[in-house]
PDB file of N, CA and C in Angstrom:
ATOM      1  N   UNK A   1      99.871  53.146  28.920  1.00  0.00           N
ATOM      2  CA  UNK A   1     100.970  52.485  28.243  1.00  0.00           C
ATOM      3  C   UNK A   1     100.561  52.241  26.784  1.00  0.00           C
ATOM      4  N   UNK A   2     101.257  52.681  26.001  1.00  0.00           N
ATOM      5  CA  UNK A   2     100.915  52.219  24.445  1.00  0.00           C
ATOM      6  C   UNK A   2     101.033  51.165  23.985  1.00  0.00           C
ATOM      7  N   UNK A   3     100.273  50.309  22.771  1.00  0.00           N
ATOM      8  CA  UNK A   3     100.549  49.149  22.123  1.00  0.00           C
ATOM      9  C   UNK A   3     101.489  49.096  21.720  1.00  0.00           C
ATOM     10  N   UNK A   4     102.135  48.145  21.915  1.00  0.00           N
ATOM     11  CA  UNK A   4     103.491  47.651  20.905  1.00  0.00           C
ATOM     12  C   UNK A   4     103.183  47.258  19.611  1.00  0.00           C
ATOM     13  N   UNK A   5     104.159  47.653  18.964  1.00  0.00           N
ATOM     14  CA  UNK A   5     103.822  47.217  17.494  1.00  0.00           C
ATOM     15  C   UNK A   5     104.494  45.458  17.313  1.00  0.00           C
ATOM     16  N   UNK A   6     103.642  44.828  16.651  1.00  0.00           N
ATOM     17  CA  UNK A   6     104.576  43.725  16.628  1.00  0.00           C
ATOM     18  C   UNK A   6     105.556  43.850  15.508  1.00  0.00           C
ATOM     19  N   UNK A   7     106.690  42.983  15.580  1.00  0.00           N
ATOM     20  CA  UNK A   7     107.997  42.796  14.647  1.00  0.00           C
ATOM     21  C   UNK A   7     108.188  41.810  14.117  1.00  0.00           C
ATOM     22  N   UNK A   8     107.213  41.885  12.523  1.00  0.00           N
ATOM     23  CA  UNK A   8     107.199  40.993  11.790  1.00  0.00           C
ATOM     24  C   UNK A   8     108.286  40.146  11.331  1.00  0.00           C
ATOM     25  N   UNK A   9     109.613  41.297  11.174  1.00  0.00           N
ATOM     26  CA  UNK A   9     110.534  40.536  10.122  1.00  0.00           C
ATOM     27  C   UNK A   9     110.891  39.756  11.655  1.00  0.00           C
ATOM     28  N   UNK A  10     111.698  40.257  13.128  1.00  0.00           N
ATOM     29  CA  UNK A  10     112.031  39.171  13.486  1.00  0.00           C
ATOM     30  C   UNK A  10     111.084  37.736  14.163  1.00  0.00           C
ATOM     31  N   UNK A  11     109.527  38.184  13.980  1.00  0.00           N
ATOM     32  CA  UNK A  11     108.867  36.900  14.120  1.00  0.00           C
ATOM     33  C   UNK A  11     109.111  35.600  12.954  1.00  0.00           C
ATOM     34  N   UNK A  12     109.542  36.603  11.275  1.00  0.00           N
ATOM     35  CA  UNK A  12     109.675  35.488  10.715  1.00  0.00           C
ATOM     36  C   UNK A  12     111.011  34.973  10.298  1.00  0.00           C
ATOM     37  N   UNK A  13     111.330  35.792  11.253  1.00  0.00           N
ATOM     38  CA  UNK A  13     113.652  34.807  11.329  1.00  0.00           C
ATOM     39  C   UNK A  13     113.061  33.713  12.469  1.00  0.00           C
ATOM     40  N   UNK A  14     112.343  34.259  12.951  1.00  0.00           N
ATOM     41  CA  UNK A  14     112.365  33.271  14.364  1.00  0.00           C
ATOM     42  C   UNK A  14     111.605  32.260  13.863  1.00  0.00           C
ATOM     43  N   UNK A  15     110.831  31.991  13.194  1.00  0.00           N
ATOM     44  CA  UNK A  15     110.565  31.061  11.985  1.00  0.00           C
ATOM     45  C   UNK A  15     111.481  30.362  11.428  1.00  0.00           C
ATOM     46  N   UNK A  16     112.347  30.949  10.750  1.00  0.00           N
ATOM     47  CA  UNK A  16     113.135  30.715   9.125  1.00  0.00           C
ATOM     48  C   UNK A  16     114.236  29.554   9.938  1.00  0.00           C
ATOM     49  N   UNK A  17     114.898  30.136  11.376  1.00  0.00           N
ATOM     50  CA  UNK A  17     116.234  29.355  11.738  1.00  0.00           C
ATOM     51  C   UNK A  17     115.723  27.812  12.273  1.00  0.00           C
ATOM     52  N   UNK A  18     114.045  27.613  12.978  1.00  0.00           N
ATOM     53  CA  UNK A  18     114.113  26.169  12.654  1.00  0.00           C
ATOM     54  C   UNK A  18     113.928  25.728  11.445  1.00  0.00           C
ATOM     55  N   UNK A  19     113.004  25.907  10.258  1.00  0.00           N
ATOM     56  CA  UNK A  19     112.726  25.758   9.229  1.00  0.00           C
ATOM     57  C   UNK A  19     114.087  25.342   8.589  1.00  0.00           C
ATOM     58  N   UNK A  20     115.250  25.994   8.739  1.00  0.00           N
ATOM     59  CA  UNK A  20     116.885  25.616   8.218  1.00  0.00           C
ATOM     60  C   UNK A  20     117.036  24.548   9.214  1.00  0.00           C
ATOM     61  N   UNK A  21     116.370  24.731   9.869  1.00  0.00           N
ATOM     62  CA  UNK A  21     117.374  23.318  10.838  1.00  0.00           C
ATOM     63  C   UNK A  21     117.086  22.169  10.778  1.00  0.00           C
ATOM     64  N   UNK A  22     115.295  21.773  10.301  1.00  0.00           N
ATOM     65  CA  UNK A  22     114.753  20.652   9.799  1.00  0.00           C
ATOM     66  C   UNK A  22     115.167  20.870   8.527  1.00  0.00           C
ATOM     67  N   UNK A  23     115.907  21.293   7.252  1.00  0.00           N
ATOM     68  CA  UNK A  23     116.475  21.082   5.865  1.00  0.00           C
ATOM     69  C   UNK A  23     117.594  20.955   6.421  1.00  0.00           C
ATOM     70  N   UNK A  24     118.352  21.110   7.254  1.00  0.00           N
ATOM     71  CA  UNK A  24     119.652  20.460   7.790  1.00  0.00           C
ATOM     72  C   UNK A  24     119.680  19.055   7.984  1.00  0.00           C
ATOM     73  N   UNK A  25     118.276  18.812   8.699  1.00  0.00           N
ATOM     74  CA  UNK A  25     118.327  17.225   9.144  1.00  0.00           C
ATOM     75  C   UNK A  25     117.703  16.453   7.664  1.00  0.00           C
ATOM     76  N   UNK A  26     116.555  16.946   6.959  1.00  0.00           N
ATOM     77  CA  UNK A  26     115.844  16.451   6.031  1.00  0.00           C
ATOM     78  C   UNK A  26     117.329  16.051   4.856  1.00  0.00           C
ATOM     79  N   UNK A  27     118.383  16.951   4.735  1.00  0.00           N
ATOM     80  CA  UNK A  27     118.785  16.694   4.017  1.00  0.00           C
ATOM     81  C   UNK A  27     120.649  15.731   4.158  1.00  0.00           C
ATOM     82  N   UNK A  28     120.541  15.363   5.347  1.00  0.00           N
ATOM     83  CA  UNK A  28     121.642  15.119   6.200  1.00  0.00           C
ATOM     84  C   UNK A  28     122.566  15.315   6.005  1.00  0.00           C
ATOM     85  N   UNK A  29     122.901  16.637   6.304  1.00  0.00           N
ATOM     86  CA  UNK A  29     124.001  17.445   6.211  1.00  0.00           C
ATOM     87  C   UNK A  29     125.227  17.686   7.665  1.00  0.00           C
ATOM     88  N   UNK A  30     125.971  17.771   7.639  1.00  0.00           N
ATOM     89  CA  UNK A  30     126.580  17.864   8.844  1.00  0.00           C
ATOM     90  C   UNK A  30     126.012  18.449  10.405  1.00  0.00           C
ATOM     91  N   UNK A  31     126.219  17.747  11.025  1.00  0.00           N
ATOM     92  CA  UNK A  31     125.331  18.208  12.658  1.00  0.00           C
ATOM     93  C   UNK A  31     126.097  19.627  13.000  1.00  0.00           C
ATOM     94  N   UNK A  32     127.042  19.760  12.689  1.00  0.00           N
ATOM     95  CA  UNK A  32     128.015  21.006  12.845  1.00  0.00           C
ATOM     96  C   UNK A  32     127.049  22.429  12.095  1.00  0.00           C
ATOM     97  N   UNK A  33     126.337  21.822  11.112  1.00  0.00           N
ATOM     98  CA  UNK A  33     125.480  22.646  10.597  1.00  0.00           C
ATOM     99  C   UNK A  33     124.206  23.366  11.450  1.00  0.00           C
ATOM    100  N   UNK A  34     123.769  22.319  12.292  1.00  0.00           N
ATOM    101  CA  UNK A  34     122.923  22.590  13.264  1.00  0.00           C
ATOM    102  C   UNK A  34     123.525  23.044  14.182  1.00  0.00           C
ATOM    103  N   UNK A  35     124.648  23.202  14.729  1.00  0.00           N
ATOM    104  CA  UNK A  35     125.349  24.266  15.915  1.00  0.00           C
ATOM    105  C   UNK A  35     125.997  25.405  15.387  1.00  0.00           C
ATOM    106  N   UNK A  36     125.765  25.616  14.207  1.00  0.00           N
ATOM    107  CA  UNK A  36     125.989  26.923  13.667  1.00  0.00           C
ATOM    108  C   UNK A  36     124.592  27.551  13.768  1.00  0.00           C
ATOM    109  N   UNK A  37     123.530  26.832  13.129  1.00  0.00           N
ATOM    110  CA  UNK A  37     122.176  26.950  13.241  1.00  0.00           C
ATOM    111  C   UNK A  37     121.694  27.889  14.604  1.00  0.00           C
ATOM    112  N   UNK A  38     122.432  26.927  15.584  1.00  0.00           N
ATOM    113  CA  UNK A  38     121.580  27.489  16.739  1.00  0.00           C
ATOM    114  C   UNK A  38     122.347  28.860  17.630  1.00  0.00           C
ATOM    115  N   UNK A  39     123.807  28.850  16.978  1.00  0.00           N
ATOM    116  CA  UNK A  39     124.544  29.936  17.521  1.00  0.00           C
ATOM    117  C   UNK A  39     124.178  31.334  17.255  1.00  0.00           C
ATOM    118  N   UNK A  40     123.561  31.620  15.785  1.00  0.00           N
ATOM    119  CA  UNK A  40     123.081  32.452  15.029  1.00  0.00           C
ATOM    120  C   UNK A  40     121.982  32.537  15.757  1.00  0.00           C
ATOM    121  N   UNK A  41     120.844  31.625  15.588  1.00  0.00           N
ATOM    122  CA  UNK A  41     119.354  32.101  16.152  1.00  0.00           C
ATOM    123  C   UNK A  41     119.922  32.545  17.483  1.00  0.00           C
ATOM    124  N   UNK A  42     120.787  32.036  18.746  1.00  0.00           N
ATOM    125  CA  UNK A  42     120.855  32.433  19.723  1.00  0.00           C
ATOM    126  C   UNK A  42     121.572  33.872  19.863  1.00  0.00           C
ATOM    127  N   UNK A  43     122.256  34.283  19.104  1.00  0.00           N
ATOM    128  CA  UNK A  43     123.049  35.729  18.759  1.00  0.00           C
ATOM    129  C   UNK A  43     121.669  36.601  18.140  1.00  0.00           C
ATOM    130  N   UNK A  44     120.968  35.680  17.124  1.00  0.00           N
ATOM    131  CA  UNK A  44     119.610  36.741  16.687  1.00  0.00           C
ATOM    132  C   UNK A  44     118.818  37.692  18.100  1.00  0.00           C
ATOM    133  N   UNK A  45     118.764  36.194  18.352  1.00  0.00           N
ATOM    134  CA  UNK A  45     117.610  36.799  19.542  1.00  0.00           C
ATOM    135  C   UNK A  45     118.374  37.370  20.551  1.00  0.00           C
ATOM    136  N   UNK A  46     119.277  37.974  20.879  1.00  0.00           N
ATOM    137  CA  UNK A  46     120.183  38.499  21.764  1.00  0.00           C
ATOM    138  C   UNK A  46     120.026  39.841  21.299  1.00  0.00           C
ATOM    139  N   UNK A  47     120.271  40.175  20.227  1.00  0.00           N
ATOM    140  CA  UNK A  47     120.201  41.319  19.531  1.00  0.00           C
ATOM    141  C   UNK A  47     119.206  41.894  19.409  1.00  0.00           C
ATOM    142  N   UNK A  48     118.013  41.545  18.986  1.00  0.00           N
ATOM    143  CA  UNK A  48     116.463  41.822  19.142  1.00  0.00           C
ATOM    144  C   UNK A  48     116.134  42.189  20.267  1.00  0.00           C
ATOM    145  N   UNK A  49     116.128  41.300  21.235  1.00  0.00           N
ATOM    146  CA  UNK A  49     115.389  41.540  22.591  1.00  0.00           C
ATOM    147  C   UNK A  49     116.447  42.228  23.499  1.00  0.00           C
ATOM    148  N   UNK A  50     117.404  43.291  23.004  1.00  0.00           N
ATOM    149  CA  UNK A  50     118.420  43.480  23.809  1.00  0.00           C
ATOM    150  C   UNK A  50     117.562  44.943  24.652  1.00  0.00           C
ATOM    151  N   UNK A  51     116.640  45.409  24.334  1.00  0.00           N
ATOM    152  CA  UNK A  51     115.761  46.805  24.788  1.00  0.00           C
ATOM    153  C   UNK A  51     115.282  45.904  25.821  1.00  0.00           C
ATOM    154  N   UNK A  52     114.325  45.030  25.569  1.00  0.00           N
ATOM    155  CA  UNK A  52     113.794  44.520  26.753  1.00  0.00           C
ATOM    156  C   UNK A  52     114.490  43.407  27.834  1.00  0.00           C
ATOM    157  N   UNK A  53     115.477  42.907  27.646  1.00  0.00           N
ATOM    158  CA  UNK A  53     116.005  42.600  28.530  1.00  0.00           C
ATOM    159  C   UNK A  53     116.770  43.530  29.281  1.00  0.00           C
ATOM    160  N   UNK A  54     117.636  44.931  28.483  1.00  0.00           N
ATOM    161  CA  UNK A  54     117.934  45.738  29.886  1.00  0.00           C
ATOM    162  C   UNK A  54     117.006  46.584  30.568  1.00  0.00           C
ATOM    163  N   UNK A  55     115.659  46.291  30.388  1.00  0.00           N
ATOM    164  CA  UNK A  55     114.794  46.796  30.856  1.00  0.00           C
ATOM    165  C   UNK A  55     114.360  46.076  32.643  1.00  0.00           C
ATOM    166  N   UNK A  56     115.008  44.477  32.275  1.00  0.00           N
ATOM    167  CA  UNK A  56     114.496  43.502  33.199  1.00  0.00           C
ATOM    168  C   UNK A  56     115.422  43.879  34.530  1.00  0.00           C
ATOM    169  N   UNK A  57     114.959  43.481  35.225  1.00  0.00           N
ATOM    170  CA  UNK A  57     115.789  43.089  37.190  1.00  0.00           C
ATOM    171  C   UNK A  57     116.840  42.390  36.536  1.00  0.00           C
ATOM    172  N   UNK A  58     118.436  42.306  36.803  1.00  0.00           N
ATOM    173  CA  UNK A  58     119.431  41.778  36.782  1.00  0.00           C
ATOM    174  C   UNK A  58     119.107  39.958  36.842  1.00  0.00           C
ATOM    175  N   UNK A  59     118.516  39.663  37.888  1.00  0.00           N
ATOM    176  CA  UNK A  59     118.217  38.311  38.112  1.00  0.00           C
ATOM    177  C   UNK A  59     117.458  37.878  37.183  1.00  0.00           C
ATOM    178  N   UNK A  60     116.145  38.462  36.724  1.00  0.00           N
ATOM    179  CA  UNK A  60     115.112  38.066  35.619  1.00  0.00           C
ATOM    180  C   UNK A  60     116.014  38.093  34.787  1.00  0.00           C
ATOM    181  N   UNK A  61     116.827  39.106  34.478  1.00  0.00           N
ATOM    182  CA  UNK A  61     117.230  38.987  33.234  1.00  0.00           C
ATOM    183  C   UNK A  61     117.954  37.659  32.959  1.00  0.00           C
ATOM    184  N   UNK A  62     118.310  37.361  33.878  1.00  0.00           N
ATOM    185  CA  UNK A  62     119.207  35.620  33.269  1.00  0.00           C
ATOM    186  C   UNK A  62     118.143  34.494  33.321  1.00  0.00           C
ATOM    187  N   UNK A  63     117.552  34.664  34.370  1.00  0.00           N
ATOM    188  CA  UNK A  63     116.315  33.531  34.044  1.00  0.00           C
ATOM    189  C   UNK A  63     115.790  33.510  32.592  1.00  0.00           C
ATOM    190  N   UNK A  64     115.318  35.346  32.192  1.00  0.00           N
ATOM    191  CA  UNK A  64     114.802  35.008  30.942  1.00  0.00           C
ATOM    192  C   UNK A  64     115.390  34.154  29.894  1.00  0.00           C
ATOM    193  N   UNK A  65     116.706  34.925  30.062  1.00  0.00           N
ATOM    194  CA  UNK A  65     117.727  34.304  28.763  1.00  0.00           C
ATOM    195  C   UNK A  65     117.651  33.042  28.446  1.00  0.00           C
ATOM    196  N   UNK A  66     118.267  32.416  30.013  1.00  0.00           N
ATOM    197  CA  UNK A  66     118.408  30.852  30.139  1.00  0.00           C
ATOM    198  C   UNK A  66     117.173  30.184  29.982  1.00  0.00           C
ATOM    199  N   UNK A  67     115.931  30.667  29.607  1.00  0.00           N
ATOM    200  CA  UNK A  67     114.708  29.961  29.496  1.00  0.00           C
ATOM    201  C   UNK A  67     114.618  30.311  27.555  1.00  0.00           C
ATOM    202  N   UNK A  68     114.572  31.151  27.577  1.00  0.00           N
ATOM    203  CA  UNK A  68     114.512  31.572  25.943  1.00  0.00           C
ATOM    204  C   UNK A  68     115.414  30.679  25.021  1.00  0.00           C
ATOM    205  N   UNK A  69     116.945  30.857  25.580  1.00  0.00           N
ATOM    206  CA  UNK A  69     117.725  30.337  24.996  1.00  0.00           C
ATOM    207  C   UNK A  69     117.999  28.576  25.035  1.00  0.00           C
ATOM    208  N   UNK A  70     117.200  28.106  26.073  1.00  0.00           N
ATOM    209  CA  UNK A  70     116.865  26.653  25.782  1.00  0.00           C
ATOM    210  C   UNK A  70     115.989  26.678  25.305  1.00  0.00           C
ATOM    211  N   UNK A  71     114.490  27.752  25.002  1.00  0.00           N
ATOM    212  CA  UNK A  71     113.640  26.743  24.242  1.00  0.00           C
ATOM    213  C   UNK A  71     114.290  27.170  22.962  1.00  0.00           C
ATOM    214  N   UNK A  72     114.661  28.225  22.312  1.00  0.00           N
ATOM    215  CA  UNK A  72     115.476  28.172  21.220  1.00  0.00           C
ATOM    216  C   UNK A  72     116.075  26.484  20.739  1.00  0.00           C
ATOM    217  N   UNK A  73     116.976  26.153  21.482  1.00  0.00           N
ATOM    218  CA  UNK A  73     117.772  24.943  21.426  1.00  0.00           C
ATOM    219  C   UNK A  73     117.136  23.890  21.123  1.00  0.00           C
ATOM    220  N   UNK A  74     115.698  23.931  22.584  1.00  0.00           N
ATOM    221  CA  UNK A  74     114.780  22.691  21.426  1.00  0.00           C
ATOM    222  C   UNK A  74     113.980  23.025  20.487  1.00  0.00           C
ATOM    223  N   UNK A  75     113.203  23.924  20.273  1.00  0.00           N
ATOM    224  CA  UNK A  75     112.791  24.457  19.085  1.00  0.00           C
ATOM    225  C   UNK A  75     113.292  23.374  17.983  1.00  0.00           C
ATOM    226  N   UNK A  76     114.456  24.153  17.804  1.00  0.00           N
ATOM    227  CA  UNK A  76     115.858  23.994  16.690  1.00  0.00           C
ATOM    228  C   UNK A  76     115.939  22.309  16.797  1.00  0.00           C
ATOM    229  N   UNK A  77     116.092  21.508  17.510  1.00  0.00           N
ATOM    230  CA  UNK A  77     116.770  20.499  18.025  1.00  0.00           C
ATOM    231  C   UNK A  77     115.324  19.407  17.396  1.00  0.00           C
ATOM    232  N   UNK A  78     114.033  20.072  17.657  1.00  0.00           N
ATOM    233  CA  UNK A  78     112.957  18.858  17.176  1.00  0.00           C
ATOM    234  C   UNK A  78     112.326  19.487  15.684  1.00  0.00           C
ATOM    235  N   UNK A  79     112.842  20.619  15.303  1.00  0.00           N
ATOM    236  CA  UNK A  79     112.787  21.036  13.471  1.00  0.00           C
ATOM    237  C   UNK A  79     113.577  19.846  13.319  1.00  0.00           C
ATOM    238  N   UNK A  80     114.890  20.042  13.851  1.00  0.00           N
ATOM    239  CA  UNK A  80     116.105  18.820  13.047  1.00  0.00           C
ATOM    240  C   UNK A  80     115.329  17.429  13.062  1.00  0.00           C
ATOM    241  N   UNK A  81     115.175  16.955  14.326  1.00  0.00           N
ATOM    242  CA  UNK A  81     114.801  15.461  14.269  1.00  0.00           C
ATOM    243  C   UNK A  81     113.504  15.439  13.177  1.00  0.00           C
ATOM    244  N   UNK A  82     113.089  15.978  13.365  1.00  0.00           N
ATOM    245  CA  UNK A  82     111.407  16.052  12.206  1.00  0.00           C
ATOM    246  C   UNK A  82     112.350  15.707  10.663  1.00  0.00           C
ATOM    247  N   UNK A  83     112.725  17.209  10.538  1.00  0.00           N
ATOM    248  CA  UNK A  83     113.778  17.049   8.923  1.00  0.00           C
ATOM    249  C   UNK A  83     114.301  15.726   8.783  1.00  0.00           C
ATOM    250  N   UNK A  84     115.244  15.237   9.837  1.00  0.00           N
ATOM    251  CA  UNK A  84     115.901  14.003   9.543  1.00  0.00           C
ATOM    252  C   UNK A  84     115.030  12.867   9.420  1.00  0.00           C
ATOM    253  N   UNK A  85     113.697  12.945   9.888  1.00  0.00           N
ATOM    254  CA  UNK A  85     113.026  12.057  10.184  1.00  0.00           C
ATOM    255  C   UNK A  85     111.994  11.801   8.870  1.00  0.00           C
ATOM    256  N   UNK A  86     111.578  12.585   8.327  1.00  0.00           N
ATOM    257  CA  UNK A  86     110.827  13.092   6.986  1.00  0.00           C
ATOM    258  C   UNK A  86     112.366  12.722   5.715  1.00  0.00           C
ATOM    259  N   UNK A  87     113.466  13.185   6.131  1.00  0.00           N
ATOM    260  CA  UNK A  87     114.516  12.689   5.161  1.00  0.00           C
ATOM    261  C   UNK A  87     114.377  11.085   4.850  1.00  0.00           C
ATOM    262  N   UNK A  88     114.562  10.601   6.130  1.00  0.00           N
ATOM    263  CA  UNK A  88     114.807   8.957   6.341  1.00  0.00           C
ATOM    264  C   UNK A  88     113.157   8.563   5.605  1.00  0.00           C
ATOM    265  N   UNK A  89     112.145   8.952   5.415  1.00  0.00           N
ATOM    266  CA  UNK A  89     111.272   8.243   5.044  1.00  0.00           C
ATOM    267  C   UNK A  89     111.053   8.771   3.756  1.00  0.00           C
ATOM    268  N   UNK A  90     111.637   9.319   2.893  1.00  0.00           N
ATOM    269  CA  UNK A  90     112.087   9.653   1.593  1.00  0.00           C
ATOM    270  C   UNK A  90     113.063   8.662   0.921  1.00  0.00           C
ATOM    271  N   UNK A  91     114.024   8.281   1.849  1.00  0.00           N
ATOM    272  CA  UNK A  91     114.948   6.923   0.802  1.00  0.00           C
ATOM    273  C   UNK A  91     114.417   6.089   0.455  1.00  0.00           C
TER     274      UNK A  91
END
């Protein structure tokens, strides 16, 4: 089996969308901002990993999702509280 190459640019989106989501909270901007936030990263990573998930068993394949796509959510969800939290000790 050959090495995979790794995939820089989407390791560093998968970066960039909490990084926006703690300057969402740091800068307290609408929470609506953060469910746009996480709709995108969750459409990102849908798109990316779409080879290897139809690669998976029908059943894995939703486990994966539904595991990916919540830690996505908190990922995203404790960037924000951090941002907001680093905001609030800036006033």
């Amino acid at each position: 089996m050959p090495a995979r190459r790794p995939n820089i640019p989407a390791a560093i989106a998968d970066i960039g969308f909490p990084a926006a989501a703690g300057v969402v909270g740091a800068t307290g901007l609408p929470i609506w901002m953060l469910a746009a936030i996480l709709i995108a990263h969750g459409g990102y990573w849908a798109v990316t990993r779409r080879r290897s998930l139809a690669n998976a068993a029908p059943g894995r394949r939703v486990a994966l999702a539904a595991i990916s796509l919540g830690l996505i959510g908190l990922f995203n969800a404790i960037a924000y509280a951090l941002g907001a939290s680093i905001g609030r000790m800036g006033q």
